[in-house]
C-alpha atoms as a PDB file:
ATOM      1  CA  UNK A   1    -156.509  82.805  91.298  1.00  0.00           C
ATOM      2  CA  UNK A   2    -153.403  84.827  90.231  1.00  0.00           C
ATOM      3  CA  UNK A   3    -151.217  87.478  90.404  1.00  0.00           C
ATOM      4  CA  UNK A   4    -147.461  87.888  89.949  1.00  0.00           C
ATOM      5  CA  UNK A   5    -145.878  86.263  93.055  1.00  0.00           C
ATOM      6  CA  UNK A   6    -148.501  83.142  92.968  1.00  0.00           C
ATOM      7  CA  UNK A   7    -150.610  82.534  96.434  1.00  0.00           C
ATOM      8  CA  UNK A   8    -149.656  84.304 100.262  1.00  0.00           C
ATOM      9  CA  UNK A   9    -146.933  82.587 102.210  1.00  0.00           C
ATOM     10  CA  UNK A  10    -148.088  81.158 105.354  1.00  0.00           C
ATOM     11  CA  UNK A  11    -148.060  83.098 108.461  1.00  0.00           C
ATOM     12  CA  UNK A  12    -146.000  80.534 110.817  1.00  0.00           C
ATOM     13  CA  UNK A  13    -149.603  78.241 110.927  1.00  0.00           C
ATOM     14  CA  UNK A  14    -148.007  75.244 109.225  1.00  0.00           C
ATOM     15  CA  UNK A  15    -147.176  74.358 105.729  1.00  0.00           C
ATOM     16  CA  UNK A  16    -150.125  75.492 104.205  1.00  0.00           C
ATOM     17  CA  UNK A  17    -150.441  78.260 101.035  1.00  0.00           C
ATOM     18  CA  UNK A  18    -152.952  79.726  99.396  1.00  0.00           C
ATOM     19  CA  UNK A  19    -155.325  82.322 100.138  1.00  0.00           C
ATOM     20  CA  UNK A  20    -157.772  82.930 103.474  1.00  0.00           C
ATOM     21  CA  UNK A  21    -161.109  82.839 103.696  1.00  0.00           C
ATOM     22  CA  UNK A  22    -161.060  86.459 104.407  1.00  0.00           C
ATOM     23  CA  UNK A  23    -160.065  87.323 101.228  1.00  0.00           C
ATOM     24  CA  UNK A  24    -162.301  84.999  99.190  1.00  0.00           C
ATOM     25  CA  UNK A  25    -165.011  86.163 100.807  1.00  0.00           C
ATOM     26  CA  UNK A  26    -164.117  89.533 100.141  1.00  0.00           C
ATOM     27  CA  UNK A  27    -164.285  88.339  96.490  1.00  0.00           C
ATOM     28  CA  UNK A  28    -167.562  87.501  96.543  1.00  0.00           C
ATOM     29  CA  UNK A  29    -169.031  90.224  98.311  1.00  0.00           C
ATOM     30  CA  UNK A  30    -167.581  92.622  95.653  1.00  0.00           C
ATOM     31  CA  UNK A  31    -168.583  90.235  92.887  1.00  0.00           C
ATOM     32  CA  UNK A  32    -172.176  90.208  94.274  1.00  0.00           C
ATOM     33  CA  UNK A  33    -171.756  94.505  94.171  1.00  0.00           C
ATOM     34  CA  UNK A  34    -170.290  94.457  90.567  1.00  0.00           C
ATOM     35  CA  UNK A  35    -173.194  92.007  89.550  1.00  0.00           C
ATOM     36  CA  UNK A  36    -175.679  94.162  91.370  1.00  0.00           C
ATOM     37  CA  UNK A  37    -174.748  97.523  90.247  1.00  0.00           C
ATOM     38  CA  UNK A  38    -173.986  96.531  86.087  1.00  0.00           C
ATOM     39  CA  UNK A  39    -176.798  93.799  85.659  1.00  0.00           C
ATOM     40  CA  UNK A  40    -173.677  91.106  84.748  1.00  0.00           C
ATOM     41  CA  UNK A  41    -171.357  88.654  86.662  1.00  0.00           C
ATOM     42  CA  UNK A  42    -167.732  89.722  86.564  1.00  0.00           C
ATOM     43  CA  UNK A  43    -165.489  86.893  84.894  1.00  0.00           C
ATOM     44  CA  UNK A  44    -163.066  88.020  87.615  1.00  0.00           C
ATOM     45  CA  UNK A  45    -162.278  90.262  90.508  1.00  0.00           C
ATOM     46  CA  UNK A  46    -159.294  92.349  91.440  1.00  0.00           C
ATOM     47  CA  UNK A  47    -158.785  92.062  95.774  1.00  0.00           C
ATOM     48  CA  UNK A  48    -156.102  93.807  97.687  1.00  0.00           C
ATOM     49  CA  UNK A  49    -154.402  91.516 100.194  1.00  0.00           C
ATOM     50  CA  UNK A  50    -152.915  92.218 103.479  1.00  0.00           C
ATOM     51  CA  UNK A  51    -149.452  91.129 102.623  1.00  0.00           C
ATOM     52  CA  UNK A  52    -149.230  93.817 100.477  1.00  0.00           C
ATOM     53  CA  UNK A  53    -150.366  93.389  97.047  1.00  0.00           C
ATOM     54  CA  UNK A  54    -153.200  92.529  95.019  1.00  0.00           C
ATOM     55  CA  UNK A  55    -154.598  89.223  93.409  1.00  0.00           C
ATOM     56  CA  UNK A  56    -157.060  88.398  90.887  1.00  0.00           C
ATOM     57  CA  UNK A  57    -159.966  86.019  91.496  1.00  0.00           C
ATOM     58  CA  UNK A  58    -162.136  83.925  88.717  1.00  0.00           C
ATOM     59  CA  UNK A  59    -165.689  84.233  89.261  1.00  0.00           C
ATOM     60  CA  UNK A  60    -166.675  80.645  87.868  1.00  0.00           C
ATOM     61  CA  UNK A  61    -167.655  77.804  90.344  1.00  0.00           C
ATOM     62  CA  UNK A  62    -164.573  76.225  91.243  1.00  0.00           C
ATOM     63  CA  UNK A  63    -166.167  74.581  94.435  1.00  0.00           C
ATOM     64  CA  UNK A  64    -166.897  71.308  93.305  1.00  0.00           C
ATOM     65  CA  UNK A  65    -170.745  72.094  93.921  1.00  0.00           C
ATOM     66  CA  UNK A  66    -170.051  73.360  97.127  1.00  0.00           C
ATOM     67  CA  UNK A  67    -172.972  76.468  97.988  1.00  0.00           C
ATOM     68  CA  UNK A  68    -171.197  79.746  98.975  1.00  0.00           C
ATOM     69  CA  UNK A  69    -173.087  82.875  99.063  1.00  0.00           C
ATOM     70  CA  UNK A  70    -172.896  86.707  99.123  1.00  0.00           C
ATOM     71  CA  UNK A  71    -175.394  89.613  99.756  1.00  0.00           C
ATOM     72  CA  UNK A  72    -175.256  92.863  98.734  1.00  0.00           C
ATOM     73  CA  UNK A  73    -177.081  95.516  98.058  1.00  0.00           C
ATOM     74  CA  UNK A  74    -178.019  99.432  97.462  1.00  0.00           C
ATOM     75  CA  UNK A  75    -179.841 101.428 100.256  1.00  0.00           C
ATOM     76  CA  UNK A  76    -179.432 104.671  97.892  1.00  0.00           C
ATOM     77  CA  UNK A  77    -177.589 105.286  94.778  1.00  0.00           C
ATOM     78  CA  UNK A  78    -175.544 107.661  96.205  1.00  0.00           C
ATOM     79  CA  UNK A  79    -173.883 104.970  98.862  1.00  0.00           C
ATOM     80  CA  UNK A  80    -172.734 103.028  96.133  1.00  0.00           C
END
């Protein structure tokens, strides 16, 4: 994951950095979209944070085998 400034600063919730689950999961969710709308997996994935600016996320497995999931999909193609 990068971006200019390097990870979030904690909020006050002790010493740890790095990014929430919020906002990887928001990666994958719009991963899942960009795979299900062009036929092909993104090799990464802009996502706006809440602090203010914006990060980019590698697709690739970088979970150590570790299943995460995301569903998304089309009720018409005008909603996408």
């Amino acid at each position: 994951m990068t971006n200019d400034e390097g990870p979030a600063a904690p909020r006050g919730h002790g010493a740890s950095m790095g990014y929430t689950t919020g906002a990887c999961a928001a990666t994958a969710g719009k991963a899942a979209t960009q795979y299900l709308v062009s036929g092909s997996a993104p090799d990464s994935i802009d996502v706006w944070l809440p602090v203010g600016r914006d990060a980019t996320f590698p697709v690739p497995d970088v979970t150590h085998g570790t299943e995460i999931a995301a569903r998304a999909w089309a009720t018409s193609a005008s909603s996408l």
